[in-house]
Protein backbone atom coordinates (compact mmCIF):
# COMPACT_ATOMS: atom_id res chain seq x y z
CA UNK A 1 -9.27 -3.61 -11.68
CA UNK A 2 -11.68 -1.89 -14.11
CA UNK A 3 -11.85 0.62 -17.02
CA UNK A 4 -14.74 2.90 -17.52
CA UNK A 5 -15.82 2.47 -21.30
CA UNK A 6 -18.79 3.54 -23.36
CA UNK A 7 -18.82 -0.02 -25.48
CA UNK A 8 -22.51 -0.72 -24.24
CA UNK A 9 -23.80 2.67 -24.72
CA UNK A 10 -23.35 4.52 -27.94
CA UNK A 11 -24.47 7.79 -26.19
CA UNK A 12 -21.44 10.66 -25.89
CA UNK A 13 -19.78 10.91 -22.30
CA UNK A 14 -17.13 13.51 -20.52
CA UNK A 15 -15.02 12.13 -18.63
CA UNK A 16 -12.29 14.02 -16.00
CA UNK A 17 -9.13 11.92 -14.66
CA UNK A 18 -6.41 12.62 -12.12
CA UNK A 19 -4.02 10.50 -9.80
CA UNK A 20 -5.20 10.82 -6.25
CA UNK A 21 -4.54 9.05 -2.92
CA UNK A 22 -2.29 6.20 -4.86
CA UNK A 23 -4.65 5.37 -7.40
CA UNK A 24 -6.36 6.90 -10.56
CA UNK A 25 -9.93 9.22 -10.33
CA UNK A 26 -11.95 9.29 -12.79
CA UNK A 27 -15.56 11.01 -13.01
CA UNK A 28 -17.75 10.82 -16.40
CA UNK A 29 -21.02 12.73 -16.74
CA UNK A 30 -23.25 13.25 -20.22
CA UNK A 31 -22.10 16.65 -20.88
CA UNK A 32 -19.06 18.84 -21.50
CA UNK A 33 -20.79 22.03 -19.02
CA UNK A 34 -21.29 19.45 -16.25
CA UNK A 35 -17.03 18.14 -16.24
CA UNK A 36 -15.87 21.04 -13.85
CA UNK A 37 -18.23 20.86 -11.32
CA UNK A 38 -18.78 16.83 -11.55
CA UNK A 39 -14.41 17.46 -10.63
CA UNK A 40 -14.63 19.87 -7.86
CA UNK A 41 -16.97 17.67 -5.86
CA UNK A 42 -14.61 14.51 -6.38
CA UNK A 43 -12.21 16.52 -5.19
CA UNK A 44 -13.42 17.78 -2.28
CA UNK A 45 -14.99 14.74 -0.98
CA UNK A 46 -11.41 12.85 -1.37
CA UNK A 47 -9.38 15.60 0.21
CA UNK A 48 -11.83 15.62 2.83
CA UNK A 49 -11.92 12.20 3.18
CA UNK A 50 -8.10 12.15 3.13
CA UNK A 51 -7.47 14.59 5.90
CA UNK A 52 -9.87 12.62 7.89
CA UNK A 53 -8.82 9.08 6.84
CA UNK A 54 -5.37 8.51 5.65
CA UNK A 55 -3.26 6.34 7.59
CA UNK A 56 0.02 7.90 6.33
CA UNK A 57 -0.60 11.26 7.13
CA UNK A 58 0.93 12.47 10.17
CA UNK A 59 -1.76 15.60 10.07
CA UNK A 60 -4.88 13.45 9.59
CA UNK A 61 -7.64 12.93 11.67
CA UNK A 62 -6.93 9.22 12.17
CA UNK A 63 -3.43 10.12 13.65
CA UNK A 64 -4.54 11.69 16.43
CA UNK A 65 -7.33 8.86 17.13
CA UNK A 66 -4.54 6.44 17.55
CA UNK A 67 -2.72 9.31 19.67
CA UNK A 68 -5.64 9.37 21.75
CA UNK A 69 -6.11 5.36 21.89
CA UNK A 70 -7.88 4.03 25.02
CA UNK A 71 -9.44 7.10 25.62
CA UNK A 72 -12.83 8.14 24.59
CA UNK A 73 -12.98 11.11 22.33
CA UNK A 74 -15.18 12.98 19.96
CA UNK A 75 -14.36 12.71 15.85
CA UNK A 76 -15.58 15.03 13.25
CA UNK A 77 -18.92 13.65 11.10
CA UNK A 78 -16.35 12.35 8.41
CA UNK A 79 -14.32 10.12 10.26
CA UNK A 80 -16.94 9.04 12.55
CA UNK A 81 -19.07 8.39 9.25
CA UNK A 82 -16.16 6.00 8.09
CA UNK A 83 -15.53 4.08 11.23
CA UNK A 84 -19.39 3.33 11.52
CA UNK A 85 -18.99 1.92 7.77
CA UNK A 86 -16.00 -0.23 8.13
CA UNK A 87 -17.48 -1.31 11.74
CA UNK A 88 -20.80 -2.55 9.66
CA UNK A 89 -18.65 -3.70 7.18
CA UNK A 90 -17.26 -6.23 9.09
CA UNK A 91 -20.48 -7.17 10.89
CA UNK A 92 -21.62 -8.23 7.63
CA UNK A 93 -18.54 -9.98 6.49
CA UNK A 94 -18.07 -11.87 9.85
CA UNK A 95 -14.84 -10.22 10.80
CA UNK A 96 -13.32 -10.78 7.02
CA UNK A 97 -12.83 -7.39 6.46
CA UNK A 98 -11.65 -5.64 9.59
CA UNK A 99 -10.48 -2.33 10.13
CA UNK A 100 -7.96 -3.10 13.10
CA UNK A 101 -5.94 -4.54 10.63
CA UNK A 102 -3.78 -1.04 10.53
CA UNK A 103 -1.04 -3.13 12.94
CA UNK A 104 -0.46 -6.32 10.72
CA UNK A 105 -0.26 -4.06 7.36
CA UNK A 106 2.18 -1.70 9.04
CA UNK A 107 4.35 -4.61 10.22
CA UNK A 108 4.37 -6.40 6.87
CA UNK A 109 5.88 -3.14 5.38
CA UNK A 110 2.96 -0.82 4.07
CA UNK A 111 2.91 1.45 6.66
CA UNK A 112 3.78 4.71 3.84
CA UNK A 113 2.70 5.57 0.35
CA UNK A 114 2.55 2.86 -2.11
CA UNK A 115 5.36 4.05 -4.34
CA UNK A 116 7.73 4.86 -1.14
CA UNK A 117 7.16 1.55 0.02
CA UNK A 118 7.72 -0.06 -3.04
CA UNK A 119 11.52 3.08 -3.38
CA UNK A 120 12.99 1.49 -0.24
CA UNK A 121 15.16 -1.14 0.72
CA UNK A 122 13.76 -4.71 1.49
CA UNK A 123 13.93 -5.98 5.51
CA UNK A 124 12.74 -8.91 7.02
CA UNK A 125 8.68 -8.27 8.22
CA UNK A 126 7.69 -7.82 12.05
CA UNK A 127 6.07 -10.93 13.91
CA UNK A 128 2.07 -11.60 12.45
CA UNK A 129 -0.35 -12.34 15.06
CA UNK A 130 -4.72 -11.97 14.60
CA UNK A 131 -5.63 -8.89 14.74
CA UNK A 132 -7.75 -7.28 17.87
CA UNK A 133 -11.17 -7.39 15.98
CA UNK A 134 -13.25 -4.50 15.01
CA UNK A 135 -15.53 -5.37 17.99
CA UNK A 136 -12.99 -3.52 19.85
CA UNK A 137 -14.22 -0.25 18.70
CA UNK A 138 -16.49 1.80 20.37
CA UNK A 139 -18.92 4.14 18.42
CA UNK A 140 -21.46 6.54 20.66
CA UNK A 141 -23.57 7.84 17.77
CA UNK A 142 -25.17 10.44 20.54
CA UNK A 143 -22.38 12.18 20.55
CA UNK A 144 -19.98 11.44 18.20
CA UNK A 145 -17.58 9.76 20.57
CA UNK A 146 -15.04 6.97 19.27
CA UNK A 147 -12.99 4.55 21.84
CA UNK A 148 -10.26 2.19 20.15
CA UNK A 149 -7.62 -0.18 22.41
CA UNK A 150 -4.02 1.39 23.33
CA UNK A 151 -1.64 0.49 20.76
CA UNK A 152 -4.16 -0.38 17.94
CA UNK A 153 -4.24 1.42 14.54
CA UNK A 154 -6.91 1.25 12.04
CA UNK A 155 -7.18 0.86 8.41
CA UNK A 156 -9.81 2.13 7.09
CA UNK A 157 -8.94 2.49 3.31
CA UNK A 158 -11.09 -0.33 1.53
CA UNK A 159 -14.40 0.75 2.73
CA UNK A 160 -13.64 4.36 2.99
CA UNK A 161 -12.51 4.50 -0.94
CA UNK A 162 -15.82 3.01 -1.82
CA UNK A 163 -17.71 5.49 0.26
CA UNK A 164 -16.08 8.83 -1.14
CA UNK A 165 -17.59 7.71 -4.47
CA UNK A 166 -21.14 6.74 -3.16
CA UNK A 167 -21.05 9.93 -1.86
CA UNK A 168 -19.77 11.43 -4.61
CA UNK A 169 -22.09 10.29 -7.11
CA UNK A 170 -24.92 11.33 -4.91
CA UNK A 171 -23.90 15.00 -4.43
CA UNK A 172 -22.81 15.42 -8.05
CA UNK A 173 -26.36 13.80 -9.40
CA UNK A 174 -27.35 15.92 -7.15
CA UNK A 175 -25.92 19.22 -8.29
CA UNK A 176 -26.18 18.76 -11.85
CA UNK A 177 -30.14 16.90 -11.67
CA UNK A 178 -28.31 14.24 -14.10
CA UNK A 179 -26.31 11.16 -14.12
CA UNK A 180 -22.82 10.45 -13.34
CA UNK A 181 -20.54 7.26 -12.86
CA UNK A 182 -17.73 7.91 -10.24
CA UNK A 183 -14.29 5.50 -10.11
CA UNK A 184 -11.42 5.58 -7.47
CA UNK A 185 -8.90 2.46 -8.48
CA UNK A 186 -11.61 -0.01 -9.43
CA UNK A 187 -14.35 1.27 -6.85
CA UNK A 188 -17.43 2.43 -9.21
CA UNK A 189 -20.94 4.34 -8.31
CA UNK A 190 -22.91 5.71 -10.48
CA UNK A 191 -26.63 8.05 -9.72
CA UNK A 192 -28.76 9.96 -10.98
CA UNK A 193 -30.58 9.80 -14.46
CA UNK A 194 -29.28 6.18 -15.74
CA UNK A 195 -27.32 6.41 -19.26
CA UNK A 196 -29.18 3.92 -22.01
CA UNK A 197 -27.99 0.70 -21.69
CA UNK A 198 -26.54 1.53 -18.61
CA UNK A 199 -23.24 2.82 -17.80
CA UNK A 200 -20.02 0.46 -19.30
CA UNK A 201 -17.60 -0.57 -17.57
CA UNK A 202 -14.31 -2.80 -18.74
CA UNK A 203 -13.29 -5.53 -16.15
CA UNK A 204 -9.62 -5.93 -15.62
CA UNK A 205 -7.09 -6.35 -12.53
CA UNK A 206 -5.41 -3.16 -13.05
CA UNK A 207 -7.65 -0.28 -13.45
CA UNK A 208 -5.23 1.37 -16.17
CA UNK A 209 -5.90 -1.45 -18.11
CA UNK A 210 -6.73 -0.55 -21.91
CA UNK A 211 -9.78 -1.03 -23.23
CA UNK A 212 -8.95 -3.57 -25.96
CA UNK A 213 -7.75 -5.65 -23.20
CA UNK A 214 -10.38 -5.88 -20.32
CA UNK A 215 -11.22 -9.16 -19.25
CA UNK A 216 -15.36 -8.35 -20.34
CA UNK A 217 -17.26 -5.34 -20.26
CA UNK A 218 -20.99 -5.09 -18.32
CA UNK A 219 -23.36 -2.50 -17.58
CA UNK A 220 -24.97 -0.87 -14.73
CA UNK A 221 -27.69 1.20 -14.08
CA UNK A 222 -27.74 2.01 -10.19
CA UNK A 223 -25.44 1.65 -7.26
CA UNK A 224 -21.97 0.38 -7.49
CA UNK A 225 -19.50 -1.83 -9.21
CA UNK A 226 -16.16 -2.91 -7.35
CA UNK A 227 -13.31 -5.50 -7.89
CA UNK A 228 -10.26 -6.49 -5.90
CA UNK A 229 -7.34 -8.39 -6.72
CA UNK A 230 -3.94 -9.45 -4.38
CA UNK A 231 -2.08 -9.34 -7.59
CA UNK A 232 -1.77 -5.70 -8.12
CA UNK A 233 -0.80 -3.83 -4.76
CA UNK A 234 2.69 -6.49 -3.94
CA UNK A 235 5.77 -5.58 -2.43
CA UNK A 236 8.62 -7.33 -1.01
CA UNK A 237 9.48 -7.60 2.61
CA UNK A 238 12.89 -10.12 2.77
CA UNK A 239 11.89 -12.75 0.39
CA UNK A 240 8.60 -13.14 0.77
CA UNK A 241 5.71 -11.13 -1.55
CA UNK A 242 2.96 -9.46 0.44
CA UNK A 243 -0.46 -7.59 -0.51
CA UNK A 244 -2.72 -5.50 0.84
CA UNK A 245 -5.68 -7.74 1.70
CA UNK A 246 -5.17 -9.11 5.10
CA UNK A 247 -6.84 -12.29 6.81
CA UNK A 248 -7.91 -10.66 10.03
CA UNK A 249 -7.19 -13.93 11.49
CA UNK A 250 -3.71 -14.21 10.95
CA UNK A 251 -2.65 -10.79 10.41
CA UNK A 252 -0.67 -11.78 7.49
CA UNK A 253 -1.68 -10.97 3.36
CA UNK A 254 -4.26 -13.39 2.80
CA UNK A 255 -2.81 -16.87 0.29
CA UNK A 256 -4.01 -16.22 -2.99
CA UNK A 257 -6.81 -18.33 -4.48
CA UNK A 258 -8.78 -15.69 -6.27
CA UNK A 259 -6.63 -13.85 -9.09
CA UNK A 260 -9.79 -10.89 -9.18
CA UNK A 261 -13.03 -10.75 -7.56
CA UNK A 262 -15.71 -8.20 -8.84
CA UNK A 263 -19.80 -7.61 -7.39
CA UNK A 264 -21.87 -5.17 -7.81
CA UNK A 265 -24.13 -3.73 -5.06
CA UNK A 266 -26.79 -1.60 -4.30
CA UNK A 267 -23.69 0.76 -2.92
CA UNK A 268 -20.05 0.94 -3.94
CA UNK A 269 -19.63 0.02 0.13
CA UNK A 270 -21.80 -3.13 -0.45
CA UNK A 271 -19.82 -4.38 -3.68
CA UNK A 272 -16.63 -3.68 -1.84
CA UNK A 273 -17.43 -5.51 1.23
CA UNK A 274 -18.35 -8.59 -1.43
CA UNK A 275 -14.95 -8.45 -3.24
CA UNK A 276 -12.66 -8.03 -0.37
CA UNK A 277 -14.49 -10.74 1.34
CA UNK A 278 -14.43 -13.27 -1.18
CA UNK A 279 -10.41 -12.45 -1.33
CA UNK A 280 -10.24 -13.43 2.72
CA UNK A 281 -12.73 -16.67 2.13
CA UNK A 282 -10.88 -18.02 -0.23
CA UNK A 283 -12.21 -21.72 -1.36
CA UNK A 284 -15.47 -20.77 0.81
CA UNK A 285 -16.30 -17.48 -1.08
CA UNK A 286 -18.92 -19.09 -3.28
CA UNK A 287 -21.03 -21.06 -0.61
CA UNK A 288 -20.94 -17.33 1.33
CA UNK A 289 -21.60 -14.85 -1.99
CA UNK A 290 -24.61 -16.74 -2.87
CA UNK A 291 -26.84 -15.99 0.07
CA UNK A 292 -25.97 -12.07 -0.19
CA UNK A 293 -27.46 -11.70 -3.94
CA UNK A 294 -25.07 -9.96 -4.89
CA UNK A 295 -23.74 -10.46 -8.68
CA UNK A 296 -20.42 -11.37 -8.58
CA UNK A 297 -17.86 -12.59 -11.12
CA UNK A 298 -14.74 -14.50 -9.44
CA UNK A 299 -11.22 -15.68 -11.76
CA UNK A 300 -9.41 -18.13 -9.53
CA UNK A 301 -5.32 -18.17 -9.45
CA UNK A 302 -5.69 -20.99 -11.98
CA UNK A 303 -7.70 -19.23 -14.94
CA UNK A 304 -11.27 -20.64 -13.86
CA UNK A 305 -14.19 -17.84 -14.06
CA UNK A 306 -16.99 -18.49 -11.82
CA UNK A 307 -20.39 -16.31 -12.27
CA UNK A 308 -22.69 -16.26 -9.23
CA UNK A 309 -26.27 -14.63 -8.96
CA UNK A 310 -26.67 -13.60 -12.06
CA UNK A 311 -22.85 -11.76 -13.31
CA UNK A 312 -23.43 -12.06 -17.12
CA UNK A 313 -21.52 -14.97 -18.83
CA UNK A 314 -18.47 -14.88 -20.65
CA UNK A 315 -17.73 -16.83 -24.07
CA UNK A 316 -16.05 -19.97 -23.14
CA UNK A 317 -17.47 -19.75 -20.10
């Protein structure tokens, strides 16, 4: 989905990288004495986020919320911090990125780890139906209490992988008093001191992408960078190809019209609700980007590039 570079800026960076919760991390900083600690807080805020998150751990906080479904109960700061961000999230999307999707991804086969998923044999998909809608979900900030509907499961993995690096930059700016850029699988935030010319990033659909073949390289100098694509995450389920964006609506892996949608934000959260958005809209993504501001660059299934407030211009374009 992206590559972290240094094309724009000629400026020396150290960069860390490790696979982690079915994608690539990657954390670059300005200096060689800043690498380990810039790593332990990555870590630490995606194991925590993990044990807290993961739909496909049996041990994980998130397992015993749907154990506990229809009943009121009180989560840790972590997980409640996640559900109040996908919950917003799809306030501000209109229900097109939903986190009670956890049922219709589970039934159209992703309901392990990527790689098993992709190990075992192919069956025919369960029955797709809408989805109950995150308004379903009952948040008490007072006291840290969480309510979902028997039977529902949540997914929170899109938002929550775009808020372990928002909050990763910020801690590790923090630390260090100096800038940092922070990627999980195409997810990007970046604080602290700003690198000169900003910090360059290669846009691709796959993240491992080289760098002499990105798609374009841009800059940024605050908040976050994200893209999302149906064409990467695919499996079969009988003999039909599925992905892991889901129309809330029909519970089923949204019809592809965009091949890769990228948008920056003032937040990694904000540029991720843009991208997966765009993915669910479809044909109406353009007329409902604009209003937001944010700069996003769109490739549609048939080659066509579309810039909208303000995504730098290709050649050819």
């Amino acid at each position: 989905m992206m590559t972290v570079t240094d094309e724009i800026s000629a400026d020396v960076t150290h960069s860390r990288s490790w696979a982690a919760i079915g994608t690539t991390a990657i954390v670059v900083v300005g200096r060689p004495e800043h690498a380990p600690t810039a790593e332990h807080v990555l870590r630490d805020e995606i194991d925590r986020f993990d044990r807290a998150c993961s739909r496909f751990r049996t041990d994980a906080e998130l397992a015993t919320l749907h154990s506990d479904a229809g009943r009121t109960v009180r989560v840790s700061p972590t997980l409640f911090e996640a559900l109040e961000v996908a919950c917003d999230v799809a306030r501000r999307t209109g229900g097109a990125v939903d986190p009670t999707v956890g049922n219709a991804i589970a039934a159209l086969g992703y309901d392990r780890d990527y790689d098993e998923v992709l190990a075992r044999p192919r069956s025919e998909p369960a029955g797709a139906a809408p989805v109950v809608g995150y308004w379903h979900i009952h948040l008490n900030r007072a006291n840290r209490t969480v309510r979902i509907p028997k039977g529902v499961h949540l997914d929170l993995g899109s938002s929550a992988k775009a808020l372990i690096v928002d909050r990763a930059a910020e801690r590790i700016a923090d630390a260090l008093d100096a800038g940092v850029l922070v990627s999980i699988g195409g997810d990007v935030a970046v604080a602290g001191a700003p690198r000169p010319g900003g910090w360059a990033i290669g846009i691709a659909e796959e993240s491992r992408t080289p760098l002499d073949q990105v798609d374009q390289v841009v800059a940024i100098a605050a908040g976050g960078l994200a893209s999302s694509s149906p064409s990467v995450r695919r499996w079969q389920m009988g003999d039909t190809t599925h992905h892991h964006i889901i129309d809330p609506a029909t519970g089923r892996s949204v019809t592809p019209y965009w091949r890769l949608v990228s948008a920056t934000g003032a937040s990694c959260v904000d540029a991720n609700a843009a991208t997966t958005a765009a993915l669910v809209w479809g044909a109406d993504a353009v007329a409902r980007l604009t209003p937001l501001g944010q700069s996003v660059r769109l490739v549609r299934e048939d080659g066509l590039i579309i810039s909208v407030n303000g995504w730098p211009h290709e050649d050819g374009q």
